[in-house]
C-alpha atoms as a PDB file:
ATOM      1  CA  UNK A   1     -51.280 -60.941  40.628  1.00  0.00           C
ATOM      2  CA  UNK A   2     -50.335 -60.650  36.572  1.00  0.00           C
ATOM      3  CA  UNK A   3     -50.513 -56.836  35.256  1.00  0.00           C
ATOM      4  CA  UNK A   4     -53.351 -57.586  33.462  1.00  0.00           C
ATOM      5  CA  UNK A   5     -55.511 -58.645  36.735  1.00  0.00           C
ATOM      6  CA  UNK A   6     -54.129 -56.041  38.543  1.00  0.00           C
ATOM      7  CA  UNK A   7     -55.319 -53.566  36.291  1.00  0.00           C
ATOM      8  CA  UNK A   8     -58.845 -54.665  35.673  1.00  0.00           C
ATOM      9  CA  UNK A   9     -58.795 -54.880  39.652  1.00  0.00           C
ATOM     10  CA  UNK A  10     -58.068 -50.956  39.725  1.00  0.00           C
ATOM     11  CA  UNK A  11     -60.496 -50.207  37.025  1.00  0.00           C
ATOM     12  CA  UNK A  12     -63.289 -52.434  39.196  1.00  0.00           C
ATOM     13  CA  UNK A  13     -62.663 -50.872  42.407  1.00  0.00           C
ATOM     14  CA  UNK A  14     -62.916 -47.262  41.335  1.00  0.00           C
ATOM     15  CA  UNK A  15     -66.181 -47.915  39.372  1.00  0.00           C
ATOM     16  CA  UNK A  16     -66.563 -44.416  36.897  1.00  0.00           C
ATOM     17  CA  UNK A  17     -63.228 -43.646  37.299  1.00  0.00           C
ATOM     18  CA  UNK A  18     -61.598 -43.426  34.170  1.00  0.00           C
ATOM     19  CA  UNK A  19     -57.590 -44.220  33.641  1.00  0.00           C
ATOM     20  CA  UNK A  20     -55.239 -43.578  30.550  1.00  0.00           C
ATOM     21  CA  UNK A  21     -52.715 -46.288  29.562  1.00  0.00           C
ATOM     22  CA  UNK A  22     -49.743 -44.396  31.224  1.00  0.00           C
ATOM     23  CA  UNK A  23     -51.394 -43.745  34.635  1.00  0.00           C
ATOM     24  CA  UNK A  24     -52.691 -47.979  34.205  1.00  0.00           C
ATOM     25  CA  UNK A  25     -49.086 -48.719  32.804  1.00  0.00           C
ATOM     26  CA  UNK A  26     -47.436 -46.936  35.937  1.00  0.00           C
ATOM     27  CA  UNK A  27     -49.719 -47.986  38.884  1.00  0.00           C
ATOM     28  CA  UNK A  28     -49.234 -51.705  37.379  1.00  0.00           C
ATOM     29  CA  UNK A  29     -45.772 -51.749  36.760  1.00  0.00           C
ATOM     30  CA  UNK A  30     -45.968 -52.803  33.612  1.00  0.00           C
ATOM     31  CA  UNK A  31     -44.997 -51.045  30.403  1.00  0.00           C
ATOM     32  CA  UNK A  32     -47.243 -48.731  27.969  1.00  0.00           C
ATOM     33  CA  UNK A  33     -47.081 -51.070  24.677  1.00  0.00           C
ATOM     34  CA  UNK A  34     -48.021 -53.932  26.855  1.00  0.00           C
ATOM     35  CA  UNK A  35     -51.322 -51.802  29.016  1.00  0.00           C
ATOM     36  CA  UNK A  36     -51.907 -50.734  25.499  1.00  0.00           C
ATOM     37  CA  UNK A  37     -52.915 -54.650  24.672  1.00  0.00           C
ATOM     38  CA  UNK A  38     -54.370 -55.280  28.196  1.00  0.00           C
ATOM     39  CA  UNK A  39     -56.568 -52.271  27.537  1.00  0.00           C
ATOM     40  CA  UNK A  40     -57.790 -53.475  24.387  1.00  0.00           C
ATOM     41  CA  UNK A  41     -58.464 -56.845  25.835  1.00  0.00           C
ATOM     42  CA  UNK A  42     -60.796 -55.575  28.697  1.00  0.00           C
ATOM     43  CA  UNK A  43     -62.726 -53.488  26.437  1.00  0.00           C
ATOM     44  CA  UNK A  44     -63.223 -56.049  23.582  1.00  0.00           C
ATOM     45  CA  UNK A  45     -64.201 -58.948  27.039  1.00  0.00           C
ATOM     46  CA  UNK A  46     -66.692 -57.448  28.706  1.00  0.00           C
ATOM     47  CA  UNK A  47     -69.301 -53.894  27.817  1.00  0.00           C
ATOM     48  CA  UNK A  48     -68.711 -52.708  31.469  1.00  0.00           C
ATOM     49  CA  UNK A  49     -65.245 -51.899  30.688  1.00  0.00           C
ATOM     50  CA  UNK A  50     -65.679 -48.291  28.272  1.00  0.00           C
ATOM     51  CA  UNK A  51     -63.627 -45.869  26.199  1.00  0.00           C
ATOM     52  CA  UNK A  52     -63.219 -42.416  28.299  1.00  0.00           C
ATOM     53  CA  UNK A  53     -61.903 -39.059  27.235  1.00  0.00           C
ATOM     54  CA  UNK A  54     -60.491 -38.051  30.285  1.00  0.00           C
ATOM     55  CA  UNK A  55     -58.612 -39.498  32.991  1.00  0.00           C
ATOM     56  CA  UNK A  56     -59.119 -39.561  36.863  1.00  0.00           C
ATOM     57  CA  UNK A  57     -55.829 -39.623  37.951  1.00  0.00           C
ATOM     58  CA  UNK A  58     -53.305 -37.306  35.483  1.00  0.00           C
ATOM     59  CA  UNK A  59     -56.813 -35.088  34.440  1.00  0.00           C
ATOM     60  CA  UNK A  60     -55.152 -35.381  30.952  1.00  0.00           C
ATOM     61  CA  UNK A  61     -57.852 -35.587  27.550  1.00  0.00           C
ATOM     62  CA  UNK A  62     -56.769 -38.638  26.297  1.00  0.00           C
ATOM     63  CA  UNK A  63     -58.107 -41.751  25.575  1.00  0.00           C
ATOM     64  CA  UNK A  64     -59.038 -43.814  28.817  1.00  0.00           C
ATOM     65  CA  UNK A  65     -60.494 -46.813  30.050  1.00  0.00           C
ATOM     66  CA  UNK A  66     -63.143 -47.142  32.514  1.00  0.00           C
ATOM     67  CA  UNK A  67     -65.261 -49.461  34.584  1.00  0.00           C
ATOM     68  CA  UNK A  68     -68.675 -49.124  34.641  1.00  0.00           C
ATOM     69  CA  UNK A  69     -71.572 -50.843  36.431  1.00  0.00           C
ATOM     70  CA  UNK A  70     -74.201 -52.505  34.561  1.00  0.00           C
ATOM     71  CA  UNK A  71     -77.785 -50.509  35.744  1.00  0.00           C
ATOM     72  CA  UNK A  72     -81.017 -51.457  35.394  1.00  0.00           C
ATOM     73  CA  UNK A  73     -83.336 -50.069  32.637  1.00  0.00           C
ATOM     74  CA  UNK A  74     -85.909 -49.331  35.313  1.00  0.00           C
ATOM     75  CA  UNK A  75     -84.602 -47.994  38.396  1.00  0.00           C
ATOM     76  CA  UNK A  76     -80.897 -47.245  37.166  1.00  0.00           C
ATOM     77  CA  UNK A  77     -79.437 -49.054  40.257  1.00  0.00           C
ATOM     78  CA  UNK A  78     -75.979 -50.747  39.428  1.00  0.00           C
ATOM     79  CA  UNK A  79     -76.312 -54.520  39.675  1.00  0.00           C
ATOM     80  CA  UNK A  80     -74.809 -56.463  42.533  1.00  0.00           C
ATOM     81  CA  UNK A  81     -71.988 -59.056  41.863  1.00  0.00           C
ATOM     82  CA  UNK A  82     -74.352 -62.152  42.423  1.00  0.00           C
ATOM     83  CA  UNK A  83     -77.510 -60.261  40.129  1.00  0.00           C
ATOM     84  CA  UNK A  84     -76.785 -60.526  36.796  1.00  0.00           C
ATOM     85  CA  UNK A  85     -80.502 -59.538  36.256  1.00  0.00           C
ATOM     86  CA  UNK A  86     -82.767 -60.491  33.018  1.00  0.00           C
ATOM     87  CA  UNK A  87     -82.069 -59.210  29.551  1.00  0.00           C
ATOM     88  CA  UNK A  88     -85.829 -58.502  27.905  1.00  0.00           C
ATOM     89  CA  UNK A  89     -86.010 -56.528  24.822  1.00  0.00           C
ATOM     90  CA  UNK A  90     -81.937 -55.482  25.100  1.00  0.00           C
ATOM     91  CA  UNK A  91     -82.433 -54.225  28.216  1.00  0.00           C
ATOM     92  CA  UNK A  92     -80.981 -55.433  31.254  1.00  0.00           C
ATOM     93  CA  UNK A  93     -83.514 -55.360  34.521  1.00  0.00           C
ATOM     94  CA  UNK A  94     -83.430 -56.329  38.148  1.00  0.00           C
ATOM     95  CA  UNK A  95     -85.432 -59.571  38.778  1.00  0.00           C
ATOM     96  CA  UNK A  96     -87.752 -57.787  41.449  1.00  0.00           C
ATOM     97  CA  UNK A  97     -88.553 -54.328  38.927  1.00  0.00           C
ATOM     98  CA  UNK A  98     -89.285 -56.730  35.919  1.00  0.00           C
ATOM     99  CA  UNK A  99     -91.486 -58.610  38.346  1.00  0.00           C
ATOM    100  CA  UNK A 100     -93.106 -54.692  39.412  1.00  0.00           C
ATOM    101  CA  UNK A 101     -93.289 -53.791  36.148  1.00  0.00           C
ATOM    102  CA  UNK A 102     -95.175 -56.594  34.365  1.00  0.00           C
ATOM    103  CA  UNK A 103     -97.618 -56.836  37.667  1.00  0.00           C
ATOM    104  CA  UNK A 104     -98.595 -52.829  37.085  1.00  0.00           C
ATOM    105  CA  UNK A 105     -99.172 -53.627  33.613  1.00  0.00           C
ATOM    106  CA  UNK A 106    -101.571 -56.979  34.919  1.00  0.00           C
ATOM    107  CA  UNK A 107    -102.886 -54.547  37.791  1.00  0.00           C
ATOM    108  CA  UNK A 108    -103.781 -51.834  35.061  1.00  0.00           C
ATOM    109  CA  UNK A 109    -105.660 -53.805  32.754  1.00  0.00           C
ATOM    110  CA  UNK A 110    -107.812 -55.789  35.584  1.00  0.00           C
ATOM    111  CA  UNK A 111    -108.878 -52.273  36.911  1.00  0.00           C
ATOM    112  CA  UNK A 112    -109.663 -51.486  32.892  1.00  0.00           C
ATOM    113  CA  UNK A 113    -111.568 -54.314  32.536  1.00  0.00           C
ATOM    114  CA  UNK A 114    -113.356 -54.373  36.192  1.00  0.00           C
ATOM    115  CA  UNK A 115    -114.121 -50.517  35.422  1.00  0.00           C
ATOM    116  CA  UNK A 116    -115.501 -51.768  31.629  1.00  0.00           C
ATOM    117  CA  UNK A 117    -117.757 -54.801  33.737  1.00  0.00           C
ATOM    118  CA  UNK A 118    -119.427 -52.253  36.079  1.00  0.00           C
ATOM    119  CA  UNK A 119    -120.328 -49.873  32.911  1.00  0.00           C
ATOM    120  CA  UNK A 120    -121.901 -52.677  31.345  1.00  0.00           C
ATOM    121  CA  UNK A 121    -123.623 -54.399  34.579  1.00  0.00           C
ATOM    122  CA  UNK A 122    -124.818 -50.470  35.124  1.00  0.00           C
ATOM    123  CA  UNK A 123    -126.104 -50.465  31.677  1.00  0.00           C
ATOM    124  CA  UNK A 124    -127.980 -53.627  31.817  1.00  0.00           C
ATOM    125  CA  UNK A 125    -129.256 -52.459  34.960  1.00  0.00           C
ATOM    126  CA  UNK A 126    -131.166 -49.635  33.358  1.00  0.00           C
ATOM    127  CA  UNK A 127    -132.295 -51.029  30.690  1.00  0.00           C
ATOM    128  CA  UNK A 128    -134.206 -53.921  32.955  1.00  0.00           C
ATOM    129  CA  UNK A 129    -135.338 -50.589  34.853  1.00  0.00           C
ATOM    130  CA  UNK A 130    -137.103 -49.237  31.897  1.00  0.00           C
ATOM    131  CA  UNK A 131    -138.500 -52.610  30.661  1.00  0.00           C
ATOM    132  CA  UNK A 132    -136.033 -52.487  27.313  1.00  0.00           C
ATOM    133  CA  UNK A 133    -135.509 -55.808  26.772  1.00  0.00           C
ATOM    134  CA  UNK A 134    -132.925 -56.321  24.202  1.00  0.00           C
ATOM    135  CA  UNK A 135    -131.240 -58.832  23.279  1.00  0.00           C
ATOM    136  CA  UNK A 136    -127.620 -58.205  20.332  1.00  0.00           C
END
């Protein structure tokens, strides 16, 4: 395994946990200069890997690099490794809470519209009750 695997292994396993360049430099056996590039690499490839202030292992303030899971916008749940969940409006959901969410919003306005038929049945009702006949 190159340096540069094993360290976005380390960052991947210890999702959240945040790692400066000498701690990543150290633990791959690699030198700073070169984590320095492979640290730059991982955050420009992918927006799970994140600038940190403070690493996990030395509990130094410096600039660190951590892994993060991608979450859903609607229940905040990390996505699993074989989800890569839809992207609507920016936003990155699990298949099964778009799915809840667009049904509630289907679900809301059939009661709307059942509640708005029963007014007007109701309506129509009392009118033929008090021999209005009207016809808009």
């Amino acid at each position: 395994m190159t340096p540069a695997e094993l360290a976005r292994q380390l960052l991947m396993d210890g999702p959240g946990d945040a790692f400066c360049d000498p701690c990543l430099a150290l633990a791959c056996g690699t030198t700073l200069t070169e984590m320095r590039s492979m640290a730059k690499t991982l955050l420009a490839s992918s927006a799970s890997f994140q600038q940190d202030s403070t690493c996990a292992s030395c509990r130094r303030t410096v600039p660190a690099i951590v892994y993060q899971h991608p979450k859903c916008a609607h229940c905040s749940h990390p996505f699993d490794a074989g989800d890569p969940g839809l992207l609507m409006g920016g936003e990155r959901f699990h298949v099964h809470c778009l799915r809840r969410l667009i049904t509630d919003e289907t679900i809301q306005l059939s009661q709307t519209l059942s509640r708005r038929s029963r007014e007007l049945i109701e309506q129509s009702r009392r009118r033929s009750r008090s021999g209005e006949a009207r016809f808009d």
